[in-house]
N, C-alpha and C. Protein backbone atom coordinates (compact mmCIF):
# COMPACT_ATOMS: atom_id res chain seq x y z
N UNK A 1 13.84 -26.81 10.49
CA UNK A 1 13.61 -25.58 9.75
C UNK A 1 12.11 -25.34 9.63
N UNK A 2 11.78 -24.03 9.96
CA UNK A 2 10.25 -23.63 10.07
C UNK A 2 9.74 -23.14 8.81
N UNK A 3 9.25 -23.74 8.14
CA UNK A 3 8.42 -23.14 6.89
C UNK A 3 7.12 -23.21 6.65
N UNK A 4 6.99 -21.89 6.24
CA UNK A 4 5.89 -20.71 6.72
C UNK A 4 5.09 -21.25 5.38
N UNK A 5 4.01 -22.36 5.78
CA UNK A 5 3.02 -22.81 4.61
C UNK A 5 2.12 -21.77 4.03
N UNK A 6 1.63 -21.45 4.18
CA UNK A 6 0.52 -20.06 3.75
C UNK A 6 -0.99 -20.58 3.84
N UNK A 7 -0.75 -21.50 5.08
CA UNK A 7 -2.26 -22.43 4.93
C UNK A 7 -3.32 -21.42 5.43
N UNK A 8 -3.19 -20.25 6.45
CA UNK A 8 -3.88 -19.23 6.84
C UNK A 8 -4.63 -18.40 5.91
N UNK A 9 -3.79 -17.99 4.72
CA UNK A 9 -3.88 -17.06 3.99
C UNK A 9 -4.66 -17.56 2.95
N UNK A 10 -4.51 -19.18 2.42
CA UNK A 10 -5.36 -20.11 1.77
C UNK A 10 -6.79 -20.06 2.50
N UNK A 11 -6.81 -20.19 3.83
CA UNK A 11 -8.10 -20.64 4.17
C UNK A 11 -8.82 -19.03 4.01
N UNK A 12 -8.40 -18.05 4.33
CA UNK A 12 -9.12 -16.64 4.30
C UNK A 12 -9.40 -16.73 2.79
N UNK A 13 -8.58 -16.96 1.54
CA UNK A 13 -8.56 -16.99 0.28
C UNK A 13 -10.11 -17.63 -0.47
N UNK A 14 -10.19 -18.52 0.83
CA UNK A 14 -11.24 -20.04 0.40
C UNK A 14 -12.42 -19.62 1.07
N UNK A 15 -12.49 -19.00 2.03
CA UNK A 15 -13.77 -18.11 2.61
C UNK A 15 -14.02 -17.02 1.53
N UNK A 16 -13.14 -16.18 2.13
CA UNK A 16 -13.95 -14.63 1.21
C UNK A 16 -13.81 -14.73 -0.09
N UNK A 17 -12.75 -14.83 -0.69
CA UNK A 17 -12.67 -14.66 -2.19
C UNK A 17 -12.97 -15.63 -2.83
N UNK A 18 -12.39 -16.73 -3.01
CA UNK A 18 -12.59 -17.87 -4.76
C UNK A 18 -12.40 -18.86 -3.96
N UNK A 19 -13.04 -19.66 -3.71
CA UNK A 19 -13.46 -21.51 -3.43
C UNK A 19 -12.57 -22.20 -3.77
N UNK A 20 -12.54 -21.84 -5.56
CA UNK A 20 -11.53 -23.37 -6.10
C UNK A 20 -10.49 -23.11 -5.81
N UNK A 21 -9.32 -21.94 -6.25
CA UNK A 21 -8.10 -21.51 -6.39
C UNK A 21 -7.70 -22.01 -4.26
N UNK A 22 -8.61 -21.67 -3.87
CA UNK A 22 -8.24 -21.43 -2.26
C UNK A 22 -8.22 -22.76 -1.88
N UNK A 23 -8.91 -23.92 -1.89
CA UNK A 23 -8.88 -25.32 -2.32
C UNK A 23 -7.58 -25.51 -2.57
N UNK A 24 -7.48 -25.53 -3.94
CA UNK A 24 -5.91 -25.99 -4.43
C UNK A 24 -4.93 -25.14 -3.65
N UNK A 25 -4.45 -23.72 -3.32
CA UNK A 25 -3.64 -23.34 -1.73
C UNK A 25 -3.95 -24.13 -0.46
N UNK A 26 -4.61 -24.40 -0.25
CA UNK A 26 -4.75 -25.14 0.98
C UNK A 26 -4.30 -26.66 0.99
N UNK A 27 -4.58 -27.46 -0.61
CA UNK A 27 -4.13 -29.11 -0.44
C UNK A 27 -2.21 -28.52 -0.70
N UNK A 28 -1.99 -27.28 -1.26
CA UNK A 28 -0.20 -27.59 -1.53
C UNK A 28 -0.18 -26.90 0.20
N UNK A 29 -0.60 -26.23 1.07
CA UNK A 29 -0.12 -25.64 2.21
C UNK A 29 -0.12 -27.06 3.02
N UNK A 30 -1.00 -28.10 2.73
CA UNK A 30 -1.03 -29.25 3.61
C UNK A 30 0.08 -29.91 3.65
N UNK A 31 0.21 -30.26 2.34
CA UNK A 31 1.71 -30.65 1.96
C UNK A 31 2.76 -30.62 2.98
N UNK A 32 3.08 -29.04 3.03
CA UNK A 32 4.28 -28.74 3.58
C UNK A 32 5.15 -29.39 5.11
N UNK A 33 3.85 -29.29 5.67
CA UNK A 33 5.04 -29.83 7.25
C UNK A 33 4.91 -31.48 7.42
N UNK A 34 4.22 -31.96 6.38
CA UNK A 34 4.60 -33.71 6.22
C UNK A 34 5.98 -34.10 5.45
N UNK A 35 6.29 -33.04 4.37
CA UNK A 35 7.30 -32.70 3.45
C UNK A 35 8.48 -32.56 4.14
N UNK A 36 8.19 -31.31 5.27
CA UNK A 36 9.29 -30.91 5.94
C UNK A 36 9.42 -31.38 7.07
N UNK A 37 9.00 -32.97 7.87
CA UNK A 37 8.92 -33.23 8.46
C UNK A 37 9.91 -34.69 8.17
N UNK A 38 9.60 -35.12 6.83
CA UNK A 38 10.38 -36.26 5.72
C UNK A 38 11.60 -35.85 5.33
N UNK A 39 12.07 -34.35 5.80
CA UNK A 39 13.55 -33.94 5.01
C UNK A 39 13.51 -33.38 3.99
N UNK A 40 12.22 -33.47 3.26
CA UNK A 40 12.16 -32.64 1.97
C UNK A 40 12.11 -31.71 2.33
N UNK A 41 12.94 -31.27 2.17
CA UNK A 41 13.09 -29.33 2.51
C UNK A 41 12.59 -28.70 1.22
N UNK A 42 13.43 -29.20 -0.12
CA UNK A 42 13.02 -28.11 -1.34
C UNK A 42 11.84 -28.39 -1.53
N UNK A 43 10.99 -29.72 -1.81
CA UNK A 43 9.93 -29.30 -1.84
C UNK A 43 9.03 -29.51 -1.03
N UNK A 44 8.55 -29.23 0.08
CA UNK A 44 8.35 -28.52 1.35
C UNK A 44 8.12 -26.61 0.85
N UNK A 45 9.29 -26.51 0.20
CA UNK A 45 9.05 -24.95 -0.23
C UNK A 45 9.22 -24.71 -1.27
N UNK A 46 8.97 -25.99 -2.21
CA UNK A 46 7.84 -25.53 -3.33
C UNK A 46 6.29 -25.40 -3.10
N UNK A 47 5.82 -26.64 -2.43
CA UNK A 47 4.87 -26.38 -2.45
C UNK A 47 4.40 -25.62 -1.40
N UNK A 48 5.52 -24.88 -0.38
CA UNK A 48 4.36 -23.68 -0.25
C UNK A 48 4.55 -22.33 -1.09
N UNK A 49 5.39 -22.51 -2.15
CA UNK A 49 5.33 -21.24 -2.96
C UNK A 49 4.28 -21.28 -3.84
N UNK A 50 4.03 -23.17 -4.40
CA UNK A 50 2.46 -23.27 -4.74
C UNK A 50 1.64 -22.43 -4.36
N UNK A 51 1.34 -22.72 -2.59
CA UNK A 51 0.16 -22.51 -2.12
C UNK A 51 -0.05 -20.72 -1.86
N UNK A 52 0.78 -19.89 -1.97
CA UNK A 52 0.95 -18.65 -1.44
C UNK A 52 0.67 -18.04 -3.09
N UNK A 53 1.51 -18.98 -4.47
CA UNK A 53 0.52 -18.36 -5.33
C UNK A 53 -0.48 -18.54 -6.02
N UNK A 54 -1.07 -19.48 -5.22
CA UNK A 54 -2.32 -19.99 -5.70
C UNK A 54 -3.26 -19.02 -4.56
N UNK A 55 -2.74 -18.16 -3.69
CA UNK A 55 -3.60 -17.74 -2.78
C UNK A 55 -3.88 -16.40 -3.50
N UNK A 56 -2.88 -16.00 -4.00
CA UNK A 56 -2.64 -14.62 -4.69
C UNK A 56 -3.61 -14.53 -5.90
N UNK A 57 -3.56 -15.60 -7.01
CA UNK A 57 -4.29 -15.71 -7.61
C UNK A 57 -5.89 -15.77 -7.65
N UNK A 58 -6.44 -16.49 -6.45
CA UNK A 58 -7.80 -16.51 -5.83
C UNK A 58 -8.07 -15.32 -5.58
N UNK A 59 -7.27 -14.95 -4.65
CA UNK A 59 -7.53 -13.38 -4.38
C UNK A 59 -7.15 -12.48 -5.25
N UNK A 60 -6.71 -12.27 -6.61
CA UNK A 60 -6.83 -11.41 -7.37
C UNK A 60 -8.52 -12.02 -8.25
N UNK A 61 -9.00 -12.54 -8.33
CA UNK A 61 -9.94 -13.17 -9.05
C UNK A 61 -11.38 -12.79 -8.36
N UNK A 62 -11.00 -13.21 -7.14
CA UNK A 62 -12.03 -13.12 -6.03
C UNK A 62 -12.36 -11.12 -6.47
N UNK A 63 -10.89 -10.80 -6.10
CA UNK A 63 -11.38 -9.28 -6.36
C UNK A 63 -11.85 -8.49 -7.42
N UNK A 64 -11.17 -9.05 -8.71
CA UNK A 64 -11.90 -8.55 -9.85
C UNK A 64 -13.67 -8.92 -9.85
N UNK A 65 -13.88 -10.58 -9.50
CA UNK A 65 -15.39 -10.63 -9.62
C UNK A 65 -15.99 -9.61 -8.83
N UNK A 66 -15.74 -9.13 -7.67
CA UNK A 66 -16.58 -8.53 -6.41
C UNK A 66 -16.33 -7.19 -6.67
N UNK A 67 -15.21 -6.31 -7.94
CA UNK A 67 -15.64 -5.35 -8.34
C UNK A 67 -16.63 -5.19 -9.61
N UNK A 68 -16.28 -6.30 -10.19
CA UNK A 68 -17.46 -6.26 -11.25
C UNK A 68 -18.53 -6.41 -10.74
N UNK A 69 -19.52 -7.15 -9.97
CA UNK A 69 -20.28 -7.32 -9.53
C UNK A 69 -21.03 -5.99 -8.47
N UNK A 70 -20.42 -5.03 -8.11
CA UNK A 70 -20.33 -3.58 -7.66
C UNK A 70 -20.38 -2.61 -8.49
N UNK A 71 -19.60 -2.21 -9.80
CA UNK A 71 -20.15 -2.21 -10.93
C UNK A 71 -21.11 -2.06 -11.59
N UNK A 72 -21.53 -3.84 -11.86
CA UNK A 72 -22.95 -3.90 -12.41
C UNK A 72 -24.04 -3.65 -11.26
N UNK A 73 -24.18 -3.89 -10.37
CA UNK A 73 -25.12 -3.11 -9.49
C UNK A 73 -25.23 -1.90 -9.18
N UNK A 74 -24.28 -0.90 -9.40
CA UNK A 74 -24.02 0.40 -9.55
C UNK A 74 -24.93 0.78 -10.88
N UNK A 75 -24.04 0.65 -11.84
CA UNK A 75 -25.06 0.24 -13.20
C UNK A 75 -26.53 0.40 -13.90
N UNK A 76 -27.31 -0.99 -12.60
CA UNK A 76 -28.45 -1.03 -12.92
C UNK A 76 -29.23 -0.42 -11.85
N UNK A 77 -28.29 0.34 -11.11
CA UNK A 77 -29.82 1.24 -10.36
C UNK A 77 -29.79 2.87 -11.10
């Protein structure tokens, strides 16, 4: 069974947007195909539901800072 880690979407998460949050998506996306490789199927796809919302989260964070930060430079000119 093929399950779709979200390690891609972690690593874009961990570039552009938020470091830490994209970090922690990426160690639960690692997880997964050693998991699902052992038979753990359920969690195999827990932790990539971890990692997909830990990606979501980075990237909502990532985006609020980088509009605030647009914002306040708007702002002060």
């Amino acid at each position: 069974m093929k399950i779709n880690s979200g390690l891609i979407g972690a690593i874009i998460v961990t570039v552009c947007c938020c470091l830490p949050f994209g970090i922690v998506a990426i160690v639960y996306a690692a997880k997964v195909p050693g998991l699902a490789a052992a038979g753990q199927i359920v969690e195999a796809q827990e932790a990539a539901s971890k990692s997909k919302m830990w990606s979501w989260i980075g990237f909502g964070i990532g985006l609020v800072v980088i509009l605030l930060n647009i914002i306040l430079q708007v702002a002060a000119s």
